[in-house]
Protein backbone atom coordinates (compact mmCIF):
# COMPACT_ATOMS: atom_id res chain seq x y z
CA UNK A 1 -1.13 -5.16 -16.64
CA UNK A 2 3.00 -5.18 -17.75
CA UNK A 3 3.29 -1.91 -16.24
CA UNK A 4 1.81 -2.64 -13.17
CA UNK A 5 3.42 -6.43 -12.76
CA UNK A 6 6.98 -4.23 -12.71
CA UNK A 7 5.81 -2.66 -9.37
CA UNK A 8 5.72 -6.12 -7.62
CA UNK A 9 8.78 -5.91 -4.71
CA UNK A 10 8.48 -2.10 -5.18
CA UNK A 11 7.98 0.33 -3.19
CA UNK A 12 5.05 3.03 -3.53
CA UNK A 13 4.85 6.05 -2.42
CA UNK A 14 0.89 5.83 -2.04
CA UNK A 15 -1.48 3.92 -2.28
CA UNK A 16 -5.06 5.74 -2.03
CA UNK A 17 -8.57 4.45 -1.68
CA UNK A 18 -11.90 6.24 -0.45
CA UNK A 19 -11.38 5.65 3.10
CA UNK A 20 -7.66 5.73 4.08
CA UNK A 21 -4.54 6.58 2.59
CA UNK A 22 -1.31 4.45 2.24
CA UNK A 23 1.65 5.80 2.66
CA UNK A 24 5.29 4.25 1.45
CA UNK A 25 3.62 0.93 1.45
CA UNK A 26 5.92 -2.32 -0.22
CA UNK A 27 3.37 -3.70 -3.35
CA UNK A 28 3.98 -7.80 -2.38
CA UNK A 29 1.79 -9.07 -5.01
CA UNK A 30 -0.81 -8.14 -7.73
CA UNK A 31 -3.55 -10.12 -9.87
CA UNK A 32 -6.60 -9.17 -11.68
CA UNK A 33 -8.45 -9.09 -8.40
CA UNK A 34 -6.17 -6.55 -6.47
CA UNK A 35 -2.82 -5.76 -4.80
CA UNK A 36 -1.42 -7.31 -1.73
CA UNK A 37 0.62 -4.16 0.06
CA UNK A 38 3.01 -4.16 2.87
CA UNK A 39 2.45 -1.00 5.32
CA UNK A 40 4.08 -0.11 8.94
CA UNK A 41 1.45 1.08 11.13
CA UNK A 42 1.06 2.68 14.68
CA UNK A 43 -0.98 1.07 16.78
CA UNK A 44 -2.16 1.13 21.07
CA UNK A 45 -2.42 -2.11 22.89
CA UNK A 46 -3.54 -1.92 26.14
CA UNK A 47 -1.71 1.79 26.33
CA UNK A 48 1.16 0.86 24.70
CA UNK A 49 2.29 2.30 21.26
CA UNK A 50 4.06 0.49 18.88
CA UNK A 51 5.14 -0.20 15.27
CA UNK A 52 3.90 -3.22 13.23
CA UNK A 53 4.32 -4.46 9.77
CA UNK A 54 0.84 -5.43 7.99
CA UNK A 55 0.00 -7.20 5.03
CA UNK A 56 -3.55 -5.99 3.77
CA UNK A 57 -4.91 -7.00 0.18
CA UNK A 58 -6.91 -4.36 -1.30
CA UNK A 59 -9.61 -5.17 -4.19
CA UNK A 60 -8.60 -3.02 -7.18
CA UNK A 61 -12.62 -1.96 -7.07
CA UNK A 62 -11.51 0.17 -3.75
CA UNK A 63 -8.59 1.50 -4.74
CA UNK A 64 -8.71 4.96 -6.27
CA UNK A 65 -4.84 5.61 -6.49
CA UNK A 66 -1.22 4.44 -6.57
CA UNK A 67 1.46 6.87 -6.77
CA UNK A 68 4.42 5.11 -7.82
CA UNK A 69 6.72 8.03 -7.04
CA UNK A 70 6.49 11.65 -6.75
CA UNK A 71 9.54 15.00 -7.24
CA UNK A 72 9.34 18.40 -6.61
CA UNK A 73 10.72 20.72 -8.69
């Protein structure tokens, strides 16, 4: 868990579970239960677009991926 307690205030480059894919997401916090990620998101209200900031905690159960950071060669 060392290694993964140095990614707290970090940022990711993804964070991947069955369902959706995180991308460039801020790790806030991480126990033995899961990680607490920070993500901007798109979202329509009432036909408008716009950017918000979310907080989501994901159960480490549902998570099938982090990439901590990725090069091409």
């Amino acid at each position: 868990m060392s290694l993964a307690m140095n990614l707290v205030g970090k940022t990711v480059k993804e964070v991947t579970t069955a369902s959706i894919v995180y991308q460039n997401c801020a790790i806030l916090d991480l126990d033995v239960i899961g990680v607490m990620i920070q993500v901007q998101r798109t979202i329509t209200e009432e036909g408008d677009v716009e950017t918000v900031e979310s907080q989501i905690f994901l159960p480490w159960a549902q998570i099938i991926q982090i990439i901590v950071q990725e090069e091409r060669p």
